[in-house]
C-alpha atoms as a PDB file:
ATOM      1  CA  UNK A   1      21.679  -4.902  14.651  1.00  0.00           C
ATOM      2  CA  UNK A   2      21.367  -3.445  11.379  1.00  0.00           C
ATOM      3  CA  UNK A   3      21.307  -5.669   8.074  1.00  0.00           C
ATOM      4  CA  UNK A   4      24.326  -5.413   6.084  1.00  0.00           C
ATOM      5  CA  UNK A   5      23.819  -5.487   2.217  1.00  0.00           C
ATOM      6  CA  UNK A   6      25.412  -3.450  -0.913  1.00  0.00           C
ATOM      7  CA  UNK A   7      24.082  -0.465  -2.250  1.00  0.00           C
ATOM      8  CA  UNK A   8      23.199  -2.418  -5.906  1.00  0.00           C
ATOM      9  CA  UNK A   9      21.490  -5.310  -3.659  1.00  0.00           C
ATOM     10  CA  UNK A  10      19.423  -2.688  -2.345  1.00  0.00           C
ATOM     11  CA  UNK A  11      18.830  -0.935  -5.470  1.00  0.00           C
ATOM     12  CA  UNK A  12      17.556  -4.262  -6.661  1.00  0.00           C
ATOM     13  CA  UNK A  13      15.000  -4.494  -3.821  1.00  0.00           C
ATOM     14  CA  UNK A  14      13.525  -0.851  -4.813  1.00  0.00           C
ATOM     15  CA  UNK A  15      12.956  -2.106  -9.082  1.00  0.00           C
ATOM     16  CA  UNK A  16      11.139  -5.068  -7.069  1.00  0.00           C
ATOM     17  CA  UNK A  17       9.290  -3.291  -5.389  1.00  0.00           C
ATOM     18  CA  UNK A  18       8.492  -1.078  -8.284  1.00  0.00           C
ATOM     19  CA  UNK A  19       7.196  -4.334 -10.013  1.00  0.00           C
ATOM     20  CA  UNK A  20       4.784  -5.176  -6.792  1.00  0.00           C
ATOM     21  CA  UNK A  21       2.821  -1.471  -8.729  1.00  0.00           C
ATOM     22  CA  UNK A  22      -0.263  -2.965 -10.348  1.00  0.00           C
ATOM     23  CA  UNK A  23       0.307  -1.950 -14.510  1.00  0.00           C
ATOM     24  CA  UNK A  24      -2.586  -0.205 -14.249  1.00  0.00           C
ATOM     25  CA  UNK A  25      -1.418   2.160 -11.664  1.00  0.00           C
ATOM     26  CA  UNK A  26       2.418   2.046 -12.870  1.00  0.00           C
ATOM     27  CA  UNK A  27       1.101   3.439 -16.406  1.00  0.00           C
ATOM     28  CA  UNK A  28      -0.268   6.290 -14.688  1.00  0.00           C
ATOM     29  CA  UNK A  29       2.824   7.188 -12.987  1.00  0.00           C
ATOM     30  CA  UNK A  30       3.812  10.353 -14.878  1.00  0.00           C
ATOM     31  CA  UNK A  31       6.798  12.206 -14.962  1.00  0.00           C
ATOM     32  CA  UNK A  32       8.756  10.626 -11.706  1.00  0.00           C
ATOM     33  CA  UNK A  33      12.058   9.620 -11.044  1.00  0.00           C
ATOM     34  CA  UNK A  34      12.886   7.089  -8.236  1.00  0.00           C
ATOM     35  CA  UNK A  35      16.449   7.475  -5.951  1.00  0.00           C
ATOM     36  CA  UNK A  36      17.953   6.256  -3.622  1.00  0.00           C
ATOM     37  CA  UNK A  37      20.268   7.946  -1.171  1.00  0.00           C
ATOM     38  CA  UNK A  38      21.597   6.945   1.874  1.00  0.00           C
ATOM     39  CA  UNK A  39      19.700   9.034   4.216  1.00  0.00           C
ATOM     40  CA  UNK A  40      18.002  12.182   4.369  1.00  0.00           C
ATOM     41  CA  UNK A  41      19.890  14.924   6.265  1.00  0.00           C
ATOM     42  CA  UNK A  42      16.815  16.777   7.354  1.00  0.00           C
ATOM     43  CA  UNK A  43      14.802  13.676   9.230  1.00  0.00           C
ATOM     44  CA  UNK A  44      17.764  11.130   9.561  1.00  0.00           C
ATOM     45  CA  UNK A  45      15.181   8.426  10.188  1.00  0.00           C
ATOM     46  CA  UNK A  46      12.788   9.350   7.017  1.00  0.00           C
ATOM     47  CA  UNK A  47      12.551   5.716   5.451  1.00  0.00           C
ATOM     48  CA  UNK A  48      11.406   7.644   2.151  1.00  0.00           C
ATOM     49  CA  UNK A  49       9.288  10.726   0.720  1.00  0.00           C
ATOM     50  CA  UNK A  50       7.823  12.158  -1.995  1.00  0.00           C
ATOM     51  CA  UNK A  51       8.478  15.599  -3.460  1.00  0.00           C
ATOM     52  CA  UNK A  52       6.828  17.072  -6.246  1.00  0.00           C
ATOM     53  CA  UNK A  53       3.044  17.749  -7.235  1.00  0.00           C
ATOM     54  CA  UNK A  54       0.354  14.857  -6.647  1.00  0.00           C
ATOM     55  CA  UNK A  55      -1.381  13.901  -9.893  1.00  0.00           C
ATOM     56  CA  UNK A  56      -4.595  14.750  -8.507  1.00  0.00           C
ATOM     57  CA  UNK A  57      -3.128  18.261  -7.561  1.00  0.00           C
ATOM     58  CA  UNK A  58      -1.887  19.007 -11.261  1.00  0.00           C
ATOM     59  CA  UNK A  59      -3.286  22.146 -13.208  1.00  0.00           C
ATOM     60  CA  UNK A  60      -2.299  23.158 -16.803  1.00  0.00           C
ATOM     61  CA  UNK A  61       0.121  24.896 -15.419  1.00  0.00           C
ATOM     62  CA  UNK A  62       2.317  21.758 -14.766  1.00  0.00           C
ATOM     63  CA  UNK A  63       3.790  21.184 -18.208  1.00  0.00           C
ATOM     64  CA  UNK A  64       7.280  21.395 -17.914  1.00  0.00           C
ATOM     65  CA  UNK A  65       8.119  21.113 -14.497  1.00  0.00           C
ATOM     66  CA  UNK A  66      10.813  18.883 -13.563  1.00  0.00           C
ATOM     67  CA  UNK A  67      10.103  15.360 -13.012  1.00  0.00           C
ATOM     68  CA  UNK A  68       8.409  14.575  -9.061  1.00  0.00           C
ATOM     69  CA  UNK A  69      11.235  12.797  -7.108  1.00  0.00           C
ATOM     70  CA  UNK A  70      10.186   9.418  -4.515  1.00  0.00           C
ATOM     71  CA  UNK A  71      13.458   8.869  -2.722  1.00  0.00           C
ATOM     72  CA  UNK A  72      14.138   5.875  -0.524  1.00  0.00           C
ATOM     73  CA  UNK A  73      16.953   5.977   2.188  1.00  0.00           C
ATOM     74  CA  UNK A  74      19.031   3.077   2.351  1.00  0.00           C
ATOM     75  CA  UNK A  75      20.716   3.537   5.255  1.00  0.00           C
ATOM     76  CA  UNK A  76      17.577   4.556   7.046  1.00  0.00           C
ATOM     77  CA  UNK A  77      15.531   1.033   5.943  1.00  0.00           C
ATOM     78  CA  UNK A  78      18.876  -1.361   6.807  1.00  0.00           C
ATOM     79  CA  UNK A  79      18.769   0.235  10.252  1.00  0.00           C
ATOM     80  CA  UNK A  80      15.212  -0.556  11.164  1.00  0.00           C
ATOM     81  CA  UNK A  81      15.731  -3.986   9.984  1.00  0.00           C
ATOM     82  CA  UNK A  82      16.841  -7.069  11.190  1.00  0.00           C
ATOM     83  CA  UNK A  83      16.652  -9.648   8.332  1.00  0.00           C
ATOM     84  CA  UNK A  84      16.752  -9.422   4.546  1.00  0.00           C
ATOM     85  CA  UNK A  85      13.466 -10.432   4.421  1.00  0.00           C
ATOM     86  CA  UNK A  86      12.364  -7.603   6.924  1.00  0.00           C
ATOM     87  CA  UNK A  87      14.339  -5.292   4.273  1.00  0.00           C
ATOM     88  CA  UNK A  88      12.429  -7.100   1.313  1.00  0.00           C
ATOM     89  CA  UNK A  89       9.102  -5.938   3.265  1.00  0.00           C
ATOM     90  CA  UNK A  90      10.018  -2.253   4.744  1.00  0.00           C
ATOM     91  CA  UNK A  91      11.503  -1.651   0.839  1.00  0.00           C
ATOM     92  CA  UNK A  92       8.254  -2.805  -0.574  1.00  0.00           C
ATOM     93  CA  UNK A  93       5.598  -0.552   2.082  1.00  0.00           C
ATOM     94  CA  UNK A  94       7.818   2.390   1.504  1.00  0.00           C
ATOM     95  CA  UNK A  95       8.023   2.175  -2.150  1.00  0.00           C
ATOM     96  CA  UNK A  96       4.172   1.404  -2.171  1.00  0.00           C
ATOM     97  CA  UNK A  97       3.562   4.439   0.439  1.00  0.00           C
ATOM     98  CA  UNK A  98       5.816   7.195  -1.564  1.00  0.00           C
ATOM     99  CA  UNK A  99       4.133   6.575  -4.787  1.00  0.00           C
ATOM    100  CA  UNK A 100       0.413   6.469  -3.315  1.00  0.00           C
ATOM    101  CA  UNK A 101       1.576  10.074  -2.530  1.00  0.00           C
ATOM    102  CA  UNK A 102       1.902  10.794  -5.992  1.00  0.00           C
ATOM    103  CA  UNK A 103      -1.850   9.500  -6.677  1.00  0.00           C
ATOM    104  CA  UNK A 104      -2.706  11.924  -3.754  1.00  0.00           C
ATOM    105  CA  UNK A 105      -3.217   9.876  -1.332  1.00  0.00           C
ATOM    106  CA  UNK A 106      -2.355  11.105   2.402  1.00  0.00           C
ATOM    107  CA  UNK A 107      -0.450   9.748   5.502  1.00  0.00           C
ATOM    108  CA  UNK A 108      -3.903   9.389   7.188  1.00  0.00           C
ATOM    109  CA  UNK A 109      -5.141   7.136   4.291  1.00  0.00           C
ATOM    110  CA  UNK A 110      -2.386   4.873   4.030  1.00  0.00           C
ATOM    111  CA  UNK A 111      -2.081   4.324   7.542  1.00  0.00           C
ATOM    112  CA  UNK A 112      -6.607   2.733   7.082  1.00  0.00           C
ATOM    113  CA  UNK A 113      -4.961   0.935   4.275  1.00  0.00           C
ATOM    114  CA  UNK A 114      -2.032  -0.745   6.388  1.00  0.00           C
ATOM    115  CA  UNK A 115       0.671   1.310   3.851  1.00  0.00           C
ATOM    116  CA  UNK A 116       2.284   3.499   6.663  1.00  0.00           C
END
């Protein structure tokens, strides 16, 4: 059965996560914007992803692009979940996942790091 919980709970799950981002690594998150939406319309079970252009895949050609997105779907997460605390966790890998992507780090990586 899938947890129940408002949208600003949630919301407040995602900025925790956020915090989890060693301050090393959150300073050199440049030019991103985290969302959340309910779910993605494409891949309804997508728990999050990353669009924009990896850090480690950035020329000089990259000034003034519009910022990366990392979007995490609500709706997606509650469903997969059975417990707030299960939420607390799935928010936390998912947020931690999306924004290795932005250091350039694969799906085949964070799976050998236990981040999939």
């Amino acid at each position: 059965m899938p947890v129940s919980m408002t949208a600003s709970r949630f919301e407040e799950l995602v900025s925790d996560a956020l915090d989890l981002v060693p301050e090393e690594l959150a300073r050199a998150v440049d030019n991103v914007v985290v969302l959340v939406e309910a779910r993605n319309d494409e891949e309804p079970d997508l728990l999050g992803l990353y669009h924009g252009v990896a850090l480690t895949e950035r020329d000089s050609f990259y000034a003034g692009n519009l910022p990366d997105t990392i979007t995490i779907y609500r709706d997606a997460l509650l469903t997969m979940c059975s417990s707030e605390d299960e939420v607390v966790h799935e928010v936390a890998v998912t947020v931690i996942h999306e924004i290795a992507h932005h250091f350039g780090i694969d799906d085949d990586r964070l799976h050998e790091l236990g981040w999939a």
